[in-house]
Protein backbone atom coordinates (compact mmCIF):
# COMPACT_ATOMS: atom_id res chain seq x y z
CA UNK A 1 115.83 22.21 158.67
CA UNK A 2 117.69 23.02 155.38
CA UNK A 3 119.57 26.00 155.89
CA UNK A 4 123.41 25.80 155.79
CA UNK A 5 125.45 25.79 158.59
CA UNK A 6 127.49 28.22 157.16
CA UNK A 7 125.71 30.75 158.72
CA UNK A 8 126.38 29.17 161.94
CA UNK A 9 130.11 29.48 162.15
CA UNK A 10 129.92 33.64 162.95
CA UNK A 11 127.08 32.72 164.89
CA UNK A 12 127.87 32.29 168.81
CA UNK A 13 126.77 29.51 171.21
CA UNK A 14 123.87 32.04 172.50
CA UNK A 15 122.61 33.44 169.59
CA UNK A 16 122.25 29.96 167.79
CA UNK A 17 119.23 29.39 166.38
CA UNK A 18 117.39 25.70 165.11
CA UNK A 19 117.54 27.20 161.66
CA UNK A 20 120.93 27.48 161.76
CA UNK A 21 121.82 23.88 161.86
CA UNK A 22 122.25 21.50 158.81
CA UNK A 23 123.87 18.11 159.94
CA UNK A 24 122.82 17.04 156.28
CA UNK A 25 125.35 19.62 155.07
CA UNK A 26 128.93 18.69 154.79
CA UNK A 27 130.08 22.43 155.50
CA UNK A 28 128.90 21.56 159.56
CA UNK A 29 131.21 18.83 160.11
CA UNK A 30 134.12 21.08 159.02
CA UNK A 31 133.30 23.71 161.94
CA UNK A 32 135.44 23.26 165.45
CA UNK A 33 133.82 20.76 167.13
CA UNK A 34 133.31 22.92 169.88
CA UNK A 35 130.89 24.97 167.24
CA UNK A 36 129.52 21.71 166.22
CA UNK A 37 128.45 20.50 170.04
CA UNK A 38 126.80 24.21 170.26
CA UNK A 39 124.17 22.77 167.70
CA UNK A 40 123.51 19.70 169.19
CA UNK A 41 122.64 21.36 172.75
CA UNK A 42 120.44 23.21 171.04
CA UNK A 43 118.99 20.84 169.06
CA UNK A 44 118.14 18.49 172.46
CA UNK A 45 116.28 21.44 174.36
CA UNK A 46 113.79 20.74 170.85
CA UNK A 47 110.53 18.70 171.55
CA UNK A 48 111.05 16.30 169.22
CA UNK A 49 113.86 14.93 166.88
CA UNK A 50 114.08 17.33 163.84
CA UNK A 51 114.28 15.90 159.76
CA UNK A 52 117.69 17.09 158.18
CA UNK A 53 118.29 16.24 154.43
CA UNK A 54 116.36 16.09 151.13
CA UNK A 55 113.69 13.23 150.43
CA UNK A 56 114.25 10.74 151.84
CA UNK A 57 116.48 12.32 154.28
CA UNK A 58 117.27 11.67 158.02
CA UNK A 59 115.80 11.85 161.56
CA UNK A 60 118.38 13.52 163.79
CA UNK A 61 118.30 11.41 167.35
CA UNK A 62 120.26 13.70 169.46
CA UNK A 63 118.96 12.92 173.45
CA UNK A 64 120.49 10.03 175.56
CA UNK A 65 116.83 8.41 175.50
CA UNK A 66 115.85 8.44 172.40
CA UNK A 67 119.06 7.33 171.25
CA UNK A 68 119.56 4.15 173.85
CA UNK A 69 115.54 3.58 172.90
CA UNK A 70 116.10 3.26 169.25
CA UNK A 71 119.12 0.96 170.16
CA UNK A 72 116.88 -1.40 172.24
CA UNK A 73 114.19 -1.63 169.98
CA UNK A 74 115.54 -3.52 166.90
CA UNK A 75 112.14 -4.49 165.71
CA UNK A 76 111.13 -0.56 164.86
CA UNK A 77 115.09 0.79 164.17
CA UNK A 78 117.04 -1.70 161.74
CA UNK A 79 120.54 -2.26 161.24
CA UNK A 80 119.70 -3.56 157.61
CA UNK A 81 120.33 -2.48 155.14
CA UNK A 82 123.44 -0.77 156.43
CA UNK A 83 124.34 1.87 159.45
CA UNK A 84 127.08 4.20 157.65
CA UNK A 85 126.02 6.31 154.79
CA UNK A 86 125.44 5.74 151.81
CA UNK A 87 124.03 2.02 152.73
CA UNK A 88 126.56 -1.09 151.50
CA UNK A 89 125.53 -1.88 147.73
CA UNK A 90 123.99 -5.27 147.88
CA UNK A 91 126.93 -6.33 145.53
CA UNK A 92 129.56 -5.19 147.61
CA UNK A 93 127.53 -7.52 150.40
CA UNK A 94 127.63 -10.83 148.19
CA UNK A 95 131.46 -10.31 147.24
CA UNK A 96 132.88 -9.16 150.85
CA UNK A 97 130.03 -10.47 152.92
CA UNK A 98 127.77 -8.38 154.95
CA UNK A 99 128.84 -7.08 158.51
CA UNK A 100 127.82 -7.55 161.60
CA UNK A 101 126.63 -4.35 162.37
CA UNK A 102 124.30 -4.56 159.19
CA UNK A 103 122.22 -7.38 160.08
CA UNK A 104 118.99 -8.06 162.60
CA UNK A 105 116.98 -10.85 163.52
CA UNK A 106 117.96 -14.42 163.60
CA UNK A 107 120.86 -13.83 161.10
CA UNK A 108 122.42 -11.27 163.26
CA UNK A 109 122.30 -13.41 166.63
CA UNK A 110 123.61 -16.49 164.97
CA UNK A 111 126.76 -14.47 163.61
CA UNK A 112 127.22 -13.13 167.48
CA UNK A 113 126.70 -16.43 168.91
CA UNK A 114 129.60 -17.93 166.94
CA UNK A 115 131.35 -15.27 167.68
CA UNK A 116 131.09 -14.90 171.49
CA UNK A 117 131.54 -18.31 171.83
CA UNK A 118 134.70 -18.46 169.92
CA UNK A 119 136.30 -16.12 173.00
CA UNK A 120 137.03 -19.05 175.84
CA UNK A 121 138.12 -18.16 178.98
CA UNK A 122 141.35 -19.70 178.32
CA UNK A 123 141.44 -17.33 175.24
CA UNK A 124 140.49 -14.02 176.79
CA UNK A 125 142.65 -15.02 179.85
CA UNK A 126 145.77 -14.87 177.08
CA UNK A 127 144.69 -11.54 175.27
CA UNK A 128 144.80 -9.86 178.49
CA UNK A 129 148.59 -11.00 179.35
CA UNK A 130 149.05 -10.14 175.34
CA UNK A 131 147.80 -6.78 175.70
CA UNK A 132 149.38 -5.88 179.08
CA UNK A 133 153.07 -7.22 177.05
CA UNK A 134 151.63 -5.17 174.13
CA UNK A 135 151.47 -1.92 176.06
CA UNK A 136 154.96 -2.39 177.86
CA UNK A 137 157.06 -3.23 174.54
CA UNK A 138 155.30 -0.36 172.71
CA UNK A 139 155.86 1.96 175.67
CA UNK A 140 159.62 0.96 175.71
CA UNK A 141 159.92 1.72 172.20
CA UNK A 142 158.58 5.26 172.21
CA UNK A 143 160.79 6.20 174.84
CA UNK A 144 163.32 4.51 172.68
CA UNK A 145 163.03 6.14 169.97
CA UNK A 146 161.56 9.26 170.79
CA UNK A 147 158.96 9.73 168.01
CA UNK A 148 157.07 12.81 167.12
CA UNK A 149 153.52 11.70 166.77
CA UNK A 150 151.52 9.81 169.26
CA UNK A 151 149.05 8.58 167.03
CA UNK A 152 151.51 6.53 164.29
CA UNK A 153 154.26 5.17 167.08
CA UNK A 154 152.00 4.32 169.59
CA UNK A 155 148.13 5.08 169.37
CA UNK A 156 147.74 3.02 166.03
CA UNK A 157 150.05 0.46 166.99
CA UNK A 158 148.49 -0.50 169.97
CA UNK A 159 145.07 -1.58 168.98
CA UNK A 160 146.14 -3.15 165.50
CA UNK A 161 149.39 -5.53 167.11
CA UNK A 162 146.38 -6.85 169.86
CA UNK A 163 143.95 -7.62 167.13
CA UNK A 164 146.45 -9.41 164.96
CA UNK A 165 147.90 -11.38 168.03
CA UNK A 166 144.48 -12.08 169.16
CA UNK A 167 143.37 -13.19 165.64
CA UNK A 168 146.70 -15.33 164.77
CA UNK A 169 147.98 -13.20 161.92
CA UNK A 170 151.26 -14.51 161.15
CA UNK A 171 154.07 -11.55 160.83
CA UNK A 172 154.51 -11.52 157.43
CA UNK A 173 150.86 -10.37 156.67
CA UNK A 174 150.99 -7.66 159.20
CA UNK A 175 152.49 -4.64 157.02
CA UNK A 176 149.98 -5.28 154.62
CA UNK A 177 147.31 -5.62 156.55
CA UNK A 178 147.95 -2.56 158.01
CA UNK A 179 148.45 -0.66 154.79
CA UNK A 180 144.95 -1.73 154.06
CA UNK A 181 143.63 -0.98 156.72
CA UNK A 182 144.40 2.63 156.75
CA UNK A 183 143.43 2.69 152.96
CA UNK A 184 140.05 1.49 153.99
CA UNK A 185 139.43 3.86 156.92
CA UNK A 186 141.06 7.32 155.64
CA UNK A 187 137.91 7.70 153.34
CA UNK A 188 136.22 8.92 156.34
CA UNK A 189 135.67 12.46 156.23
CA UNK A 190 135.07 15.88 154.40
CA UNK A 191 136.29 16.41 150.76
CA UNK A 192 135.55 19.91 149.33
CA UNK A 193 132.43 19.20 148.03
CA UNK A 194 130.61 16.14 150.44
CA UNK A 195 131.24 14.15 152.59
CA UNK A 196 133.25 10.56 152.48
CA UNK A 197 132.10 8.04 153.85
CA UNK A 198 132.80 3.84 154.89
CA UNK A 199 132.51 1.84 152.21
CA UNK A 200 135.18 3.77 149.52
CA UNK A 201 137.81 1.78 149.56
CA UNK A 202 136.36 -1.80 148.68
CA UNK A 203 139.87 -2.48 147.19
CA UNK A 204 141.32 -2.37 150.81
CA UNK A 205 138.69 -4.48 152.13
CA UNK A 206 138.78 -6.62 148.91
CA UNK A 207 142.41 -7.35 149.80
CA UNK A 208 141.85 -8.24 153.53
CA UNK A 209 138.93 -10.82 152.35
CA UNK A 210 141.40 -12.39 150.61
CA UNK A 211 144.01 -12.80 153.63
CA UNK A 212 141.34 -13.79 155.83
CA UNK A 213 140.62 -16.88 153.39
CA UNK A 214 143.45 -17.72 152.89
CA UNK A 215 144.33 -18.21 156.58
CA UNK A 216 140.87 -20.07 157.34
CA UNK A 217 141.91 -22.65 155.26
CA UNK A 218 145.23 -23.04 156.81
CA UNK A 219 143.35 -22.83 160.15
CA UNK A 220 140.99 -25.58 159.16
CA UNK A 221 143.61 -27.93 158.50
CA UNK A 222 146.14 -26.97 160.93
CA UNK A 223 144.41 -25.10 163.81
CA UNK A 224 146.11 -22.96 166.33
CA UNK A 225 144.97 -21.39 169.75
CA UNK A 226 144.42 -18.27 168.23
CA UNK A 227 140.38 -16.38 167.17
CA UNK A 228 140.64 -17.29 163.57
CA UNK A 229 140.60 -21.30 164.48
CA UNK A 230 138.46 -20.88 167.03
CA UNK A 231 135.78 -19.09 164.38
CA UNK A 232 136.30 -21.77 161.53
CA UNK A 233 136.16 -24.90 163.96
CA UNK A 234 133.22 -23.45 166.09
CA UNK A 235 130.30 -25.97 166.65
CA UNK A 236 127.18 -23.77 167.65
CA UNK A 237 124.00 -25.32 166.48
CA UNK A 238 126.79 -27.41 163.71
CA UNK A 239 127.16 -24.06 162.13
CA UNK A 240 131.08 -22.01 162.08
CA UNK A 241 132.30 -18.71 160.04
CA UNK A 242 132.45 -19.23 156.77
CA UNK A 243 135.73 -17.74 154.86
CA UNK A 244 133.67 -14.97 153.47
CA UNK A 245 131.60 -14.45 156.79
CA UNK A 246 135.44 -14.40 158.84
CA UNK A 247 136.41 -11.96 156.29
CA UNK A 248 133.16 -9.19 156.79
CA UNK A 249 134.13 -10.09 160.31
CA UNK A 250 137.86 -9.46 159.80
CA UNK A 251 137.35 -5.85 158.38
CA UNK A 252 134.82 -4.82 161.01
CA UNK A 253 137.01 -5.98 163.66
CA UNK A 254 140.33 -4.41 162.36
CA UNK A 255 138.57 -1.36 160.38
CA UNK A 256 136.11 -0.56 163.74
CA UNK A 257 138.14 -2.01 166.32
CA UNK A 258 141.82 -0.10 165.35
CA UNK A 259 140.17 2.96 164.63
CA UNK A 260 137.97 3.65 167.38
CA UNK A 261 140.56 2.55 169.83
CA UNK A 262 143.42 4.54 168.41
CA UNK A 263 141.16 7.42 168.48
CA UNK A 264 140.48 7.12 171.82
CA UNK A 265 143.80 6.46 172.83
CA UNK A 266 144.79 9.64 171.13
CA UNK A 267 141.80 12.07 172.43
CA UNK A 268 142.53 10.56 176.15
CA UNK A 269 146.44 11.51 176.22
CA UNK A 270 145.44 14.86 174.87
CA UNK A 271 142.41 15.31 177.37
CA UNK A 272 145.01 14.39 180.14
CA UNK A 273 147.85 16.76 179.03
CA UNK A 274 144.76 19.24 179.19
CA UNK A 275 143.73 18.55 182.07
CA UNK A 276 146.84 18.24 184.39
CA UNK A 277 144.43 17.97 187.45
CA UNK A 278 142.68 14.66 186.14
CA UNK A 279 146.10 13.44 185.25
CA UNK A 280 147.33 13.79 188.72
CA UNK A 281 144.64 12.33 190.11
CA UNK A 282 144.78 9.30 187.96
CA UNK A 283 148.50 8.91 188.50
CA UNK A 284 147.97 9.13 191.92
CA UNK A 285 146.31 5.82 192.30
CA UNK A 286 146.00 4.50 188.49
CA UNK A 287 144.12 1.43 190.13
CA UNK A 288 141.68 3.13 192.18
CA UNK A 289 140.74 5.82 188.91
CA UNK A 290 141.58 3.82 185.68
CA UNK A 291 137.93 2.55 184.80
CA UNK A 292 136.75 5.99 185.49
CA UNK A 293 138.96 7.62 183.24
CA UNK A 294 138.75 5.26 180.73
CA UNK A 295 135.16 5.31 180.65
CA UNK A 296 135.22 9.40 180.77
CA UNK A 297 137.44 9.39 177.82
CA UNK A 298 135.01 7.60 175.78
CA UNK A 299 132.44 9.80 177.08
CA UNK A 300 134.23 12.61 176.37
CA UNK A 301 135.61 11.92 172.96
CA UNK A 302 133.09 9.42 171.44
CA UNK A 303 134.95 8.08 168.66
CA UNK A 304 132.05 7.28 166.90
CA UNK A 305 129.82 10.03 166.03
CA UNK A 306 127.07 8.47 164.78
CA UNK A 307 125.52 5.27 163.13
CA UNK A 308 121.92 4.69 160.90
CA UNK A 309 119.21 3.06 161.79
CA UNK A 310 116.10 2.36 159.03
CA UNK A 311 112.40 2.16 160.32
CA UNK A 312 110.79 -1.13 160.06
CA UNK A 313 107.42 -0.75 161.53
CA UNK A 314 105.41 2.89 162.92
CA UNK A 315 106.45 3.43 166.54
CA UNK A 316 106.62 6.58 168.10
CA UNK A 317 109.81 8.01 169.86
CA UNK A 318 110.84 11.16 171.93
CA UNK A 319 107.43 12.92 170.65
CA UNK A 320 107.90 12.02 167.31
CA UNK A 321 105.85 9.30 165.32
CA UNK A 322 108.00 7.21 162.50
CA UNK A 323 106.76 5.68 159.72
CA UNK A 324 108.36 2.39 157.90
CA UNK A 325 110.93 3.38 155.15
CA UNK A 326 112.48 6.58 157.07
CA UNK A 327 116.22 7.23 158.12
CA UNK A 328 117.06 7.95 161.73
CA UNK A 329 120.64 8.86 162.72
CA UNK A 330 121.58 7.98 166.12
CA UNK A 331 124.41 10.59 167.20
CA UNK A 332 126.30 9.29 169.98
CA UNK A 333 128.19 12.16 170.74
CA UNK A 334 125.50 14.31 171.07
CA UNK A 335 123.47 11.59 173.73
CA UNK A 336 126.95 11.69 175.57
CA UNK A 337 126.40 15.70 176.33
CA UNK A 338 123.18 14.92 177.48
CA UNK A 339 122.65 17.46 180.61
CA UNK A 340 119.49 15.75 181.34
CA UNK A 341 121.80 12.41 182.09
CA UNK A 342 125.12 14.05 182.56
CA UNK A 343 125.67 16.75 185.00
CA UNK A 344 128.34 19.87 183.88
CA UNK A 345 128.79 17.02 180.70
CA UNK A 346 131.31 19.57 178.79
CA UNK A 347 133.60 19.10 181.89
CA UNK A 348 136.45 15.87 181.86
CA UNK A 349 135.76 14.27 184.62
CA UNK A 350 137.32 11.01 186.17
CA UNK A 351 135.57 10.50 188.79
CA UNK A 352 132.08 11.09 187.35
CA UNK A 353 129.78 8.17 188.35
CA UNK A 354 127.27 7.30 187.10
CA UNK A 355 128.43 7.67 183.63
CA UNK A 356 126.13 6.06 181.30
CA UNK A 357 127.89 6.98 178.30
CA UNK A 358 127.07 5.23 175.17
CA UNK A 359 130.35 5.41 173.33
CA UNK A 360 130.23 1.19 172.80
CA UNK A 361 126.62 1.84 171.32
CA UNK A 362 123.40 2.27 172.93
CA UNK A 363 122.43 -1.14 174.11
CA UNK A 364 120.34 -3.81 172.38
CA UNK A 365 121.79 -6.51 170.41
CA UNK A 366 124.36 -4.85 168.57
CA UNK A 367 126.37 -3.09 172.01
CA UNK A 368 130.05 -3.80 170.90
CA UNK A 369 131.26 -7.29 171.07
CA UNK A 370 134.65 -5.60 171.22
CA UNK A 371 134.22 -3.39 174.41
CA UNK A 372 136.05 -4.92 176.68
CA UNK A 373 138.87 -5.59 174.69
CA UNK A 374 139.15 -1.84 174.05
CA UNK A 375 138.84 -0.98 177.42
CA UNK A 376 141.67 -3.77 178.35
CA UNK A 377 144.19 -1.70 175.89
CA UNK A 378 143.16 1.48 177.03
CA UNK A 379 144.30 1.08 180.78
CA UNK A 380 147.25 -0.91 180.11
CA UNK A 381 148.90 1.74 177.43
CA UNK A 382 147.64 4.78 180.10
CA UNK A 383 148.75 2.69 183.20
CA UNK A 384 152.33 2.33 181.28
CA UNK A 385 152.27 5.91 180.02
CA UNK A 386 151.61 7.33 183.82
CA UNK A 387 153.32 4.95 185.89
CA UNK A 388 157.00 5.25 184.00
CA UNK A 389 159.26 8.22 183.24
CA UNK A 390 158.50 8.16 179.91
CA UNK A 391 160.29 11.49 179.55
CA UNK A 392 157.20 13.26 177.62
CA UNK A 393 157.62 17.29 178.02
CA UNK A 394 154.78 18.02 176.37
CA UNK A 395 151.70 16.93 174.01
CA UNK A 396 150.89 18.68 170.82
CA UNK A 397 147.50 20.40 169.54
CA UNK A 398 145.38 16.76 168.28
CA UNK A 399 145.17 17.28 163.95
CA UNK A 400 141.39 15.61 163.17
CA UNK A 401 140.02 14.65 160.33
CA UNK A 402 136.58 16.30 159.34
CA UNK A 403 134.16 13.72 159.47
CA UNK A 404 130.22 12.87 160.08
CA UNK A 405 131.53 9.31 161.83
CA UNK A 406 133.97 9.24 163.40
CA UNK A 407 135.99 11.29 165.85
CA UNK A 408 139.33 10.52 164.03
CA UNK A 409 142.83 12.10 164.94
CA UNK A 410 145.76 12.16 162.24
CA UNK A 411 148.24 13.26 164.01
CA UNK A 412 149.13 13.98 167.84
CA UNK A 413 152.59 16.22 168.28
CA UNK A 414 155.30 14.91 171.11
CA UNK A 415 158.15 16.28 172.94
CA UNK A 416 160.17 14.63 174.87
CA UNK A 417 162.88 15.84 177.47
CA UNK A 418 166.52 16.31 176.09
CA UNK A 419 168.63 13.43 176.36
CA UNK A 420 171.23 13.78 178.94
CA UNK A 421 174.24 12.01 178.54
CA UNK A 422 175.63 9.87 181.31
CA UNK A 423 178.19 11.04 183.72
CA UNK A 424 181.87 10.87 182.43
CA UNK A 425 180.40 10.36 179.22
CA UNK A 426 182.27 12.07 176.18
CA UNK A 427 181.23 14.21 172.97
CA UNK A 428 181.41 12.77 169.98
CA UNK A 429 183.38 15.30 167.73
């Protein structure tokens, strides 16, 4: 299909039609959402995945099935060379390394291995008193302070401060780091003409590569109980991170890991304040409902929209045969509106179970390594934000960023009660 989706915007949800639809066309990703979730219904009740794009264009996998079957099947849908569009350039690969998410095979396990085994019990047993301290001190703060956006004081914050405690970043790197890593992820989106995409702002991740060294050589000789020392002094099979592999892993971790949490952290207050129902329900018994909502906020929102895959060898998939060389897109958050997997799936819904969402990824060898992290930080902030009198009056329209990856909010408007003096207390003049 190559005609615009410009036409689609006066079209309604009924009188849609497949040629309509252009997900190769930046003008799509800058209609509502709403508009945008239209198109992918239609596009599942298709018998096959439909080609988008100009030679050599993309394969648009848009049903729960297809997309978890690409995900388990490595040896037909590749990683390599690269998941986000346009692909990493292969010199960009030998100065910052090559991500996780890029790799297959042997080279990809290894990296994991290291990696997985770097997170001891004894470490993962002091993230999750880190993050629930986290969550409380940030929560204190906000009704502190009284800020106006959600998504600066507290949705960003959250995610980044866990990371950076989890990793050992000392606190003079942290503003920095921080700077860069916003620098690296706000070219993500829609400019006038096309799209941007990962990848723009090498001079961010350029700058993080370099912190990351730095501190793996302190970490060698002096190590700590923190992630970095445990990823330069790993012994699996006598191999460790190197200081360029710890600084691909670095970015991924901080770039993917911040920005898909703080996005979800954002969508799920706003999907609550929406909702008032689901809220009271969840603050009702926050223990009894929190992995539900949790999960159904990921569902919901899907902060990542999509992610590449390249064909390695012919299979056939969904009623469609693919031949080695083509581009298939796997689009999460169309798999997660699935009404073949997901019944009334436009409704928010914390109690929905089953709910095989695939908002950490499909399955297969590259599910996210940082999952349960992200789900540790998500019920501690909500379980502090329902469970105190925070004073919030009310929750602001969510500002997002046009984008073809990721579901990313700027901005998220607060209000907060008026502060009422204490008794006997006097003006000031």
């Amino acid at each position: 299909m190559t005609v615009s989706a410009s036409s689609a915007s006066s079209a309604s949800s009924t009188s849609l039609r497949p040629d309509e639809v252009d997900l190769a066309d930046p003008s799509f990703w800058r209609l509502p959402r709403s508009r945008r979730l239209d198109a992918f219904a239609l596009l599942r009740t298709l018998d096959a995945p439909v080609r988008f794009g100009a030679d050599p264009g993309f394969w648009a996998l848009v049903k729960h099935a297809d997309v978890q079957g690409a995900s388990r099947a490595p040896q037909h849908f590749a990683s390599a060379p690269g998941v986000t569009t346009p692909e990493p350039a292969a010199w960009a690969k030998a100065v910052f390394g090559d991500s996780m998410v890029n790799q297959d095979g042997a080279e990809h396990a290894a990296l994991r291995r290291i990696v997985s085994r770097a997170f001891t019990p004894r470490l993962l047993a002091a993230t999750e008193d880190r993050v629930r301290e986290t969550a409380r001190r940030i929560t204190d703060e906000m009704i502190r302070d009284r800020p106006g956006d959600f998504v600066a004081s507290v949705a960003s914050r959250m995610p980044f401060e866990v990371i950076c405690d989890l990793m050992g970043i000392p606190g003079r790197y942290r503003a920095e780091i921080a700077r860069r890593v916003d620098e690296a992820s706000r070219n993500v989106g829609v400019s006038r003409r096309r799209l941007r995409v990962p990848g723009r702002g090498l001079r961010a991740l350029a700058h993080l590569g370099l912190v990351m060294a730095r501190l793996a050589r302190e970490r060698r000789r002096r190590p700590a109980d923190d992630l970095i020392s445990a990823l330069v002094t790993a012994d699996v099979d006598g191999s460790a991170l190197s200081s360029r592999q710890l600084g691909a892993f670095f970015s991924l971790l901080l770039v993917a890991g911040v920005e898909t949490t703080r996005n979800a952290l954002a969508h799920g207050l706003a999907l609550l304040a929406g909702h008032p129902a689901q809220r009271a329900l969840l603050a009702s018994s926050f223990d009894r409902y929190a992995n539900g909502a949790v999960d159904e906020i990921v569902r919901y929102s899907t902060p990542i929209i999509q992610f590449r895959r390249t064909v390695v060898a012919e299979c056939e998939l969904g009623g469609r045969n693919f031949l080695p060389g083509e581009k298939a897109v796997l689009f999460y958050a169309s798999a997660n509106r699935d009404e073949s997997v997901f019944g009334n799936p436009d409704a928010f819904d914390i109690t929905r179970d089953p709910n095989p969402h695939l908002g950490y990824g499909g399955g297969g060898p590259h599910y996210c390594l940082g999952a349960h992290l992200a789900r540790l930080e998500m019920t501690a902030l909500f379980g502090e934000l329902l469970t105190r009198p925070v004073g919030l009056r009310s929750v602001g329209a969510l500002e997002l960023v046009d984008s073809s990856f990721d579901n990313r909010v700027r901005a998220l408007p607060l209000s907060f009660d008026p502060v009422r003096p204490c008794p006997g207390a006097k003006e000031r003049p």
